[in-house]
PDB file of N, CA and C in Angstrom:
ATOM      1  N   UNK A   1      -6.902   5.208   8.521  1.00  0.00           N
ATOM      2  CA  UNK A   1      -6.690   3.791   8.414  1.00  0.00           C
ATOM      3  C   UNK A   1      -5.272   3.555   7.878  1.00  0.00           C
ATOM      4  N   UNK A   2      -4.582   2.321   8.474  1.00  0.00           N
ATOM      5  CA  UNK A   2      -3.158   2.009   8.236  1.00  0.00           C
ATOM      6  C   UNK A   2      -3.547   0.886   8.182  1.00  0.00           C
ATOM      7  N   UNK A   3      -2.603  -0.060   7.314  1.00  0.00           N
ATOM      8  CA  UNK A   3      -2.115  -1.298   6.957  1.00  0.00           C
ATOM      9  C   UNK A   3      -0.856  -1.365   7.077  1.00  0.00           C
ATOM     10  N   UNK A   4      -1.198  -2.506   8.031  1.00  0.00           N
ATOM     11  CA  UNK A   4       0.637  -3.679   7.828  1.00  0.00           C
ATOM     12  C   UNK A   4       0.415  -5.047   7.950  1.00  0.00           C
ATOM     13  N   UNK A   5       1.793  -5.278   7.543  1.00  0.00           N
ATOM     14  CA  UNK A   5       2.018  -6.455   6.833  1.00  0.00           C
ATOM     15  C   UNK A   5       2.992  -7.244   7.818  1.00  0.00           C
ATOM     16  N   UNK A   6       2.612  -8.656   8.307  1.00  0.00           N
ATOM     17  CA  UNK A   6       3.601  -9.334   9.037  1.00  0.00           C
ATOM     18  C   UNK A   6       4.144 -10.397   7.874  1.00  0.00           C
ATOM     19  N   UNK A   7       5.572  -9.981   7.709  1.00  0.00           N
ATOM     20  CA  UNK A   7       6.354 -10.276   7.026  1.00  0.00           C
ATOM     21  C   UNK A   7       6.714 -11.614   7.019  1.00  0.00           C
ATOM     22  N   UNK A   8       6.360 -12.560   8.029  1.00  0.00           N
ATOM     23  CA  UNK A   8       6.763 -13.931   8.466  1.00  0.00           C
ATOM     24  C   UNK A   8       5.530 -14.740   8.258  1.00  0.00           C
ATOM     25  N   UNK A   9       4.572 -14.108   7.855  1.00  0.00           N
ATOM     26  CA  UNK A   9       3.150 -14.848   6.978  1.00  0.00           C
ATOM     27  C   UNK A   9       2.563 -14.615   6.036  1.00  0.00           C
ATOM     28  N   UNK A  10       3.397 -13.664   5.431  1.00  0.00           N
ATOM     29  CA  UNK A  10       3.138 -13.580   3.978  1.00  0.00           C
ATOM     30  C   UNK A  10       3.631 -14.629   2.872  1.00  0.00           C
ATOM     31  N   UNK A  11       2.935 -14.828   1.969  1.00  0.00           N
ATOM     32  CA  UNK A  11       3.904 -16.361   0.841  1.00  0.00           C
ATOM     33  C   UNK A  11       3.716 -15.660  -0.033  1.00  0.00           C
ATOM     34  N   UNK A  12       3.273 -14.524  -0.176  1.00  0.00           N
ATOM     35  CA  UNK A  12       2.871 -14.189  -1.976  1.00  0.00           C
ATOM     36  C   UNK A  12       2.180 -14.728  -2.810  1.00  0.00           C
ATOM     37  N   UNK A  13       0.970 -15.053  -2.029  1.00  0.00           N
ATOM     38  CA  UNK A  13       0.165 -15.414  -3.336  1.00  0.00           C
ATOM     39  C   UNK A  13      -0.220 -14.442  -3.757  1.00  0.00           C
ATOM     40  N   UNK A  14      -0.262 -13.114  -3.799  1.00  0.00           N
ATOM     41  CA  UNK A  14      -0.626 -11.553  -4.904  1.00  0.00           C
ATOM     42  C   UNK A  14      -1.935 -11.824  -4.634  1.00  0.00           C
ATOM     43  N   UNK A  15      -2.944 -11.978  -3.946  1.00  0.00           N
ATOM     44  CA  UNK A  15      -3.857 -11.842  -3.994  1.00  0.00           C
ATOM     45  C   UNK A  15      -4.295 -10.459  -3.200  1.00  0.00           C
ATOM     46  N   UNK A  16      -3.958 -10.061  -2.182  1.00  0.00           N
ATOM     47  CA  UNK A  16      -4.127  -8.233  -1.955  1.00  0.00           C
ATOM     48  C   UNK A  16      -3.825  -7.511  -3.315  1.00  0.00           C
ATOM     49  N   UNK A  17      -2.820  -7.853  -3.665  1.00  0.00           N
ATOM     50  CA  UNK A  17      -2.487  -7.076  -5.242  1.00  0.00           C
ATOM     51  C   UNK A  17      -3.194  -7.081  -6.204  1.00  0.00           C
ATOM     52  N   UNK A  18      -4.213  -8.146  -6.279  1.00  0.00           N
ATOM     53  CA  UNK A  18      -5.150  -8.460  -7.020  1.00  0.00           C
ATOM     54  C   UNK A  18      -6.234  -7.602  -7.189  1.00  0.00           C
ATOM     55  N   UNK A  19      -6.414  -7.767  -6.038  1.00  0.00           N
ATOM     56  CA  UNK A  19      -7.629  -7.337  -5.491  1.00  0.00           C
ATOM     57  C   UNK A  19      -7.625  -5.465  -5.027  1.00  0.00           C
ATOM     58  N   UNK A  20      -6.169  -5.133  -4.813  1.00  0.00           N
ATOM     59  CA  UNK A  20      -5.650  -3.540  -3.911  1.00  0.00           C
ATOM     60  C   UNK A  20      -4.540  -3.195  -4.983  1.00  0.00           C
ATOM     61  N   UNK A  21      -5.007  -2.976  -5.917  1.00  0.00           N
ATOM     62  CA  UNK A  21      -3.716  -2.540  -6.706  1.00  0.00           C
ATOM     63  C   UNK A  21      -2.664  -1.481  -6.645  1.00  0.00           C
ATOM     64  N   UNK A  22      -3.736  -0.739  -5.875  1.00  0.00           N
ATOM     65  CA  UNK A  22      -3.396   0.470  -4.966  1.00  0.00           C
ATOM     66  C   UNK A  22      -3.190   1.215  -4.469  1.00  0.00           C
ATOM     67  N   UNK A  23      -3.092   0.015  -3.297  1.00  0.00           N
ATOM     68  CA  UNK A  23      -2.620  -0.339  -1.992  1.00  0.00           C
ATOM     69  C   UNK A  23      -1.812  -1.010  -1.603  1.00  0.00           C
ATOM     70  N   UNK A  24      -1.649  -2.215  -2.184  1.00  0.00           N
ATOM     71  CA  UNK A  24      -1.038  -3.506  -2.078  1.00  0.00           C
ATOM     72  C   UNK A  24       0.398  -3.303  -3.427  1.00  0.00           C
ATOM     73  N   UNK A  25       1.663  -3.170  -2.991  1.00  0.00           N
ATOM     74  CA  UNK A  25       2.252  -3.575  -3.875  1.00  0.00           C
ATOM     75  C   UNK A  25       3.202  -4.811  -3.772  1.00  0.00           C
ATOM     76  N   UNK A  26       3.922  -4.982  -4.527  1.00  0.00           N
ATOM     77  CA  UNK A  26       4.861  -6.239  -4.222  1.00  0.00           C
ATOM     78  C   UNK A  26       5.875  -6.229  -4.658  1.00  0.00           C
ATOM     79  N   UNK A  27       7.192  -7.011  -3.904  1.00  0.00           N
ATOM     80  CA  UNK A  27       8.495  -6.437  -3.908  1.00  0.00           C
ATOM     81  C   UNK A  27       8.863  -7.680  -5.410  1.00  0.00           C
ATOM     82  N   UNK A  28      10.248  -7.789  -5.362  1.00  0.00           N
ATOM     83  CA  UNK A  28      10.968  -8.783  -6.587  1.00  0.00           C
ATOM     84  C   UNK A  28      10.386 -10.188  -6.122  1.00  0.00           C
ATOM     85  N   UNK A  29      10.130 -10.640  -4.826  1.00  0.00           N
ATOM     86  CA  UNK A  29       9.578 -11.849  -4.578  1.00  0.00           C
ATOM     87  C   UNK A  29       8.076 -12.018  -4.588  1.00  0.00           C
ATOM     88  N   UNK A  30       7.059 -11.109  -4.662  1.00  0.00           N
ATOM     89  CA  UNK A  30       5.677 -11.273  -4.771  1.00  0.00           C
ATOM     90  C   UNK A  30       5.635 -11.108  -3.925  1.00  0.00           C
ATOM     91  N   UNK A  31       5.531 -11.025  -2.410  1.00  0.00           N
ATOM     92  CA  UNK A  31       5.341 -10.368  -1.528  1.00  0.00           C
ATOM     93  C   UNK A  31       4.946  -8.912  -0.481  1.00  0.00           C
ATOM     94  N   UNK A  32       3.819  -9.110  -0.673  1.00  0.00           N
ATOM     95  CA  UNK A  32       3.294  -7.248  -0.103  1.00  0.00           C
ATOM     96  C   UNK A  32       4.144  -6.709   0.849  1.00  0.00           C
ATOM     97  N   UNK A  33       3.849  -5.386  -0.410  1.00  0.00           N
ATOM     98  CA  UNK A  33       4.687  -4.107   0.412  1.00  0.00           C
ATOM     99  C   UNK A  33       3.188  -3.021   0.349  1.00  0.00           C
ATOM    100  N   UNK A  34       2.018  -3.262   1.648  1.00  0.00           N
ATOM    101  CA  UNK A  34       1.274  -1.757   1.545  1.00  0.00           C
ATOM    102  C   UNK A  34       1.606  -0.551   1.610  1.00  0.00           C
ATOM    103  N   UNK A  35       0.740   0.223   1.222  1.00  0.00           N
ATOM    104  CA  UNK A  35       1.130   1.584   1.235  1.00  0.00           C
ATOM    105  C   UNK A  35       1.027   1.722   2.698  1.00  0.00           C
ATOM    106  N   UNK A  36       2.605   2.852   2.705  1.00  0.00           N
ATOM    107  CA  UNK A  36       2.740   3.467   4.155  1.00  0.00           C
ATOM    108  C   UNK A  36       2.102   4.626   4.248  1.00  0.00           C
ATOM    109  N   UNK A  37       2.048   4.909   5.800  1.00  0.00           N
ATOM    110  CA  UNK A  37       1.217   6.390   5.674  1.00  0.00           C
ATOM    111  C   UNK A  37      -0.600   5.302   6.226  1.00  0.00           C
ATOM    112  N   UNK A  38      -0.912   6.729   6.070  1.00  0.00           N
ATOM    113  CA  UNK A  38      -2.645   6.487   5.728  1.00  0.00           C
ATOM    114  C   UNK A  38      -2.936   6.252   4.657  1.00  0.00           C
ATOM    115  N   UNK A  39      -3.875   5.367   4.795  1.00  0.00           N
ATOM    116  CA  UNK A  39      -4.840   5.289   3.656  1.00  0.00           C
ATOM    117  C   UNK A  39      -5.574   5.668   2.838  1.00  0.00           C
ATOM    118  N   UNK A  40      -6.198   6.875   2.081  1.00  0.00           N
ATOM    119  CA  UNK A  40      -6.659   7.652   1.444  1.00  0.00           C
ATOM    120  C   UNK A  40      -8.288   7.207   1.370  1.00  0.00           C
ATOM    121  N   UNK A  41      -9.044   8.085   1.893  1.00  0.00           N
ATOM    122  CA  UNK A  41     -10.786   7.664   1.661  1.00  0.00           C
ATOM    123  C   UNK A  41     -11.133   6.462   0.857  1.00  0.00           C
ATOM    124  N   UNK A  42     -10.572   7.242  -0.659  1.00  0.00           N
ATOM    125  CA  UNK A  42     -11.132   6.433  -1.816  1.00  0.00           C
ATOM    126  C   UNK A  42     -10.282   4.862  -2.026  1.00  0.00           C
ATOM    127  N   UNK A  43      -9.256   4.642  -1.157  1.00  0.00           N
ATOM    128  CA  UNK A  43      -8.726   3.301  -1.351  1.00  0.00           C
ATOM    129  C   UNK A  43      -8.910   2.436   0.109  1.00  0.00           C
ATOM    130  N   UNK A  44      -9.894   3.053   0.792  1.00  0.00           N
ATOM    131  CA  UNK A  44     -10.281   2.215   2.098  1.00  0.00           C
ATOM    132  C   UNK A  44     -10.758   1.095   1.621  1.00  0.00           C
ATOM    133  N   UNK A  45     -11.331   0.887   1.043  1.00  0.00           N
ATOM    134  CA  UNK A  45     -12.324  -0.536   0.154  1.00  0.00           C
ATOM    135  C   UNK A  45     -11.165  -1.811  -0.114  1.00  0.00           C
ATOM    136  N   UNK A  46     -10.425  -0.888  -0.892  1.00  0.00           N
ATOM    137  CA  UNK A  46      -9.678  -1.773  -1.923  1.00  0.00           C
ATOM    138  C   UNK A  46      -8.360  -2.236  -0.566  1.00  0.00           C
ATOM    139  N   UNK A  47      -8.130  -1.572   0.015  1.00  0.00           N
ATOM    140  CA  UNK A  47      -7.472  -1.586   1.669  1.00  0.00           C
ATOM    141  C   UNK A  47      -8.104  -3.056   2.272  1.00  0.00           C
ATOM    142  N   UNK A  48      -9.334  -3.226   2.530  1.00  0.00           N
ATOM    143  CA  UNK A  48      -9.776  -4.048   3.665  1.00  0.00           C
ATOM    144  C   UNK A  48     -10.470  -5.440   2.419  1.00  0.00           C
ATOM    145  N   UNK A  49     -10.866  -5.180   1.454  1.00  0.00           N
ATOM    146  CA  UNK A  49     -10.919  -6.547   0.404  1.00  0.00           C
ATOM    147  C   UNK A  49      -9.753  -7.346  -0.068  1.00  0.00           C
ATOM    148  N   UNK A  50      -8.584  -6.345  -0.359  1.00  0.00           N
ATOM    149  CA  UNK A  50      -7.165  -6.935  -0.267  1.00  0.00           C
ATOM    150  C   UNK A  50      -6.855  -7.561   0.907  1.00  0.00           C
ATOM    151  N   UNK A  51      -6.822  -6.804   2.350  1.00  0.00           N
ATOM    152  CA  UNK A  51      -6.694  -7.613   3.518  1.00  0.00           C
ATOM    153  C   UNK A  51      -7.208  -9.053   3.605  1.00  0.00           C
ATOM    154  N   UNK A  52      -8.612  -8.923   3.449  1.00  0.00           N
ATOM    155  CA  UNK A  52      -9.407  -9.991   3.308  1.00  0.00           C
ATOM    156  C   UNK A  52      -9.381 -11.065   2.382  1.00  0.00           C
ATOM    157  N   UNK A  53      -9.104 -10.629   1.546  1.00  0.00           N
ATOM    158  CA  UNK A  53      -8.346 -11.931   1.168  1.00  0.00           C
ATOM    159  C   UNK A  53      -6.948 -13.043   0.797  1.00  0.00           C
ATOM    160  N   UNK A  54      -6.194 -12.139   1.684  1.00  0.00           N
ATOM    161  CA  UNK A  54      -4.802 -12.794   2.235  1.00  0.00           C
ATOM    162  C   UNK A  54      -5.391 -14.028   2.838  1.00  0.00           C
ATOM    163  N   UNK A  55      -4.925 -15.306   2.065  1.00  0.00           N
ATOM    164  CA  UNK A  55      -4.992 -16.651   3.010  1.00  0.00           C
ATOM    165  C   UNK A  55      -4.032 -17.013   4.023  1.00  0.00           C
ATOM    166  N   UNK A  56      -3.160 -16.225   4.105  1.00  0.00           N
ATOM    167  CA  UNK A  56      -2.372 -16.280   5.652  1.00  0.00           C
ATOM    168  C   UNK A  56      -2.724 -15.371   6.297  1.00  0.00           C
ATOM    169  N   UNK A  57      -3.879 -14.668   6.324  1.00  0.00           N
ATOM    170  CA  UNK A  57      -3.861 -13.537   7.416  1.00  0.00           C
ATOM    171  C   UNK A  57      -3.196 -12.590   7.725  1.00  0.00           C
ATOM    172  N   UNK A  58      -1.617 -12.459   6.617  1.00  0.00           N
ATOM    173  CA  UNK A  58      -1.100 -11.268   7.309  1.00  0.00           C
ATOM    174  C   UNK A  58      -0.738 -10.212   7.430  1.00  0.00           C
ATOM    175  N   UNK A  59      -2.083  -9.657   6.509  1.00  0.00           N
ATOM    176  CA  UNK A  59      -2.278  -8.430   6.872  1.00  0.00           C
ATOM    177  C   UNK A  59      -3.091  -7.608   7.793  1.00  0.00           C
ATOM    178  N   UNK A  60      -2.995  -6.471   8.464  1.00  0.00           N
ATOM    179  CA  UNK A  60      -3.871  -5.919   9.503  1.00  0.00           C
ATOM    180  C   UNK A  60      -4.107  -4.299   9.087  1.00  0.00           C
ATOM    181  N   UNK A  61      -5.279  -3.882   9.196  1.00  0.00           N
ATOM    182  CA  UNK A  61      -6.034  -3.300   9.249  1.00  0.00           C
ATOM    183  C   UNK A  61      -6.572  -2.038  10.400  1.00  0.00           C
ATOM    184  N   UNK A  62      -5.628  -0.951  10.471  1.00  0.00           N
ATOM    185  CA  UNK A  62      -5.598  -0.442  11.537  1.00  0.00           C
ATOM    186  C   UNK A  62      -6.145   0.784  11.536  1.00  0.00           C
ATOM    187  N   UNK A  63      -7.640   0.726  12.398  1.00  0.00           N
ATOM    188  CA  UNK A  63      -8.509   1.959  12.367  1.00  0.00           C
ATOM    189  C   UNK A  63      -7.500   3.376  13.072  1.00  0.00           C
ATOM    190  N   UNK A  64      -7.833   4.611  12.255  1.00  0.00           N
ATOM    191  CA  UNK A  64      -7.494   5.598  12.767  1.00  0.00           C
ATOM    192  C   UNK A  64      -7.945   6.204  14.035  1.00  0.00           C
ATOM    193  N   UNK A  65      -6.945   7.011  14.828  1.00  0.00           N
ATOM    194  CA  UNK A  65      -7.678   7.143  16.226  1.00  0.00           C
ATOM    195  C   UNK A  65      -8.001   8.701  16.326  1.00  0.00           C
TER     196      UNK A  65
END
């Protein structure tokens, strides 16, 4: 599993960060920076509850193939 972040709908409300501490980090403006790479087993959770609760949607959630 991979996460990214569309950079043009993010506002920073820190709520992935909240919630993906992490996973989810954030640059000098509050704005998510996820972890690159894969996702690690034990932070899949905290991965897709952070996603989920971005109120702009823009983060995505990308199953491994």
């Amino acid at each position: 599993m991979r996460v990214s972040v569309n950079s043009d709908l993010c506002m920073g409300h820190t709520l992935c960060n909240a919630i993906g501490p992490d996973v989810y980090q954030l640059d000098e403006q509050g704005h998510c920076c996820p972890m690159s790479g894969d996702i690690p087993a034990d932070l899949e959770a905290q991965a897709v509850e952070g996603a989920d609760a971005c109120p702009e949607r823009a983060l995505t959630i990308h199953s491994a193939i």
